[in-house]
Protein backbone atom coordinates (compact mmCIF):
# COMPACT_ATOMS: atom_id res chain seq x y z
CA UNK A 1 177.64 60.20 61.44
CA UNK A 2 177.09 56.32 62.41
CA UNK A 3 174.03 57.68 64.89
CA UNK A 4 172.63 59.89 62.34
CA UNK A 5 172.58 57.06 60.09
CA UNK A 6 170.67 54.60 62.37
CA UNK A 7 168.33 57.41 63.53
CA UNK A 8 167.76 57.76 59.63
CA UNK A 9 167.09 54.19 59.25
CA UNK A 10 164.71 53.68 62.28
CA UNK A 11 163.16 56.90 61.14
CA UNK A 12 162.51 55.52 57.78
CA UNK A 13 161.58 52.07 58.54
CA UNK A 14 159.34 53.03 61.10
CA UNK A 15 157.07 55.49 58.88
CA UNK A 16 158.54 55.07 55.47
CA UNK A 17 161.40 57.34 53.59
CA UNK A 18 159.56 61.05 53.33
CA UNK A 19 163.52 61.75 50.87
CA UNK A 20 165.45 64.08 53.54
CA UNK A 21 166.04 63.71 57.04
CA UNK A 22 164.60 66.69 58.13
CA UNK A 23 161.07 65.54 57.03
CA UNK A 24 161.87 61.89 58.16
CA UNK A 25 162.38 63.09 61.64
CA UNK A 26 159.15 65.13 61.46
CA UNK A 27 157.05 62.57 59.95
CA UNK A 28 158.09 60.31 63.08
CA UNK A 29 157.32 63.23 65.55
CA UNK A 30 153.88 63.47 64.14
CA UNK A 31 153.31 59.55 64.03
CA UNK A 32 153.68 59.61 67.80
CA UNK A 33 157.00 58.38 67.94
CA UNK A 34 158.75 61.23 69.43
CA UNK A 35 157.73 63.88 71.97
CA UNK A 36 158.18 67.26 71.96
CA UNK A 37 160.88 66.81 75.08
CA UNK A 38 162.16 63.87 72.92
CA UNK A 39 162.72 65.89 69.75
CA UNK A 40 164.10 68.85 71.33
CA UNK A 41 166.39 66.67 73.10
CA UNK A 42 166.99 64.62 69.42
CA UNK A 43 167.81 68.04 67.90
CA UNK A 44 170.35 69.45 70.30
CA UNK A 45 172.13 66.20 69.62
CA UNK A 46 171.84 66.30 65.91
CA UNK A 47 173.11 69.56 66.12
CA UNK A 48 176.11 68.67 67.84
CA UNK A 49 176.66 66.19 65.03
CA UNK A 50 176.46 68.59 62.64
CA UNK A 51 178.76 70.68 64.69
CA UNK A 52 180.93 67.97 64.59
CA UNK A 53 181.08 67.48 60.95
CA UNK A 54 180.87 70.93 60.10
CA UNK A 55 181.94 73.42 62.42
CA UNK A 56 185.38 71.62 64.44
CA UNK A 57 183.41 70.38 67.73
CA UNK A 58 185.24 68.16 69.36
CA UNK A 59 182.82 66.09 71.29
CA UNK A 60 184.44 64.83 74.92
CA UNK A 61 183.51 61.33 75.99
CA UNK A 62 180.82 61.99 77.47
CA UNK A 63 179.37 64.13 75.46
CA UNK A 64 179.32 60.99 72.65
CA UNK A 65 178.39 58.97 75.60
CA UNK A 66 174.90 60.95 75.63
CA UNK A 67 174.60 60.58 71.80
CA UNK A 68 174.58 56.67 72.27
CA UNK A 69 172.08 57.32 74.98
CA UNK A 70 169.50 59.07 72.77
CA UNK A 71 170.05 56.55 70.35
CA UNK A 72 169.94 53.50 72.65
CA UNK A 73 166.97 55.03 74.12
CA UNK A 74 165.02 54.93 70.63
CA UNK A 75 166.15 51.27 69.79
CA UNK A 76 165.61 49.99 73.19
CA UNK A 77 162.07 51.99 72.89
CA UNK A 78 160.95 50.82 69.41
CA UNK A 79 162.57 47.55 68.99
CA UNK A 80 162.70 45.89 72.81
CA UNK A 81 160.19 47.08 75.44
CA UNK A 82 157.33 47.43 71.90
CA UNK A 83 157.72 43.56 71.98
CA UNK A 84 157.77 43.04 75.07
CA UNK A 85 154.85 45.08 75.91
CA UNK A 86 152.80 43.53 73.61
CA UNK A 87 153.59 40.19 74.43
CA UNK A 88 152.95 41.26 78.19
CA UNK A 89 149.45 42.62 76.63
CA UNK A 90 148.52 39.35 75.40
CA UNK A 91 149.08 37.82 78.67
CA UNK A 92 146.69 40.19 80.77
CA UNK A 93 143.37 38.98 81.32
CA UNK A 94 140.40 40.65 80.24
CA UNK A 95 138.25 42.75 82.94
CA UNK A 96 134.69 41.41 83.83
CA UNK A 97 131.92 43.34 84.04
CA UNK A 98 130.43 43.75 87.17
């Protein structure tokens, strides 16, 4: 539940609150955010969530070790190397025409 609920929340401050997850996590696929390797990857881990919840999987360690993956992988993605990137971008020197 505690990574569904920080997916949610970079979901929806990244392209706004679209009022269920479902549609949250589509509105960031379309904005760019995700690819299609990325989201199938996303679902079979939200799916094991819901599992979780719903249907009595018991998740082994490292099974919840690869759900703080995904999620690590999106933060470090949207909120660390975006910075830094741009930063890095502001740094490069333009090309000259020759």
């Amino acid at each position: 539940m505690a990574a569904r609920a920080l997916l949610e929340h970079i979901f929806v401050h990244t392209c706004g609150d679209k009022g269920n997850f479902k549609v949250n996590v589509d509105t960031f696929e379309k904005a760019g955010h995700l690819s299609q390797t990325q989201r199938k990857l996303l679902d079979t881990v939200l799916e094991a969530g819901h599992a979780t919840i719903h249907r009595n999987l018991k998740p082994s360690n490292h099974d919840l070790g690869t759900v703080v993956d995904m999620v690590e992988n999106l933060v470090e993605l949207l909120y660390v190397q975006k910075d830094r990137v741009e930063q890095l971008k502001k740094r490069i020197p333009p090309r000259t025409k020759t």
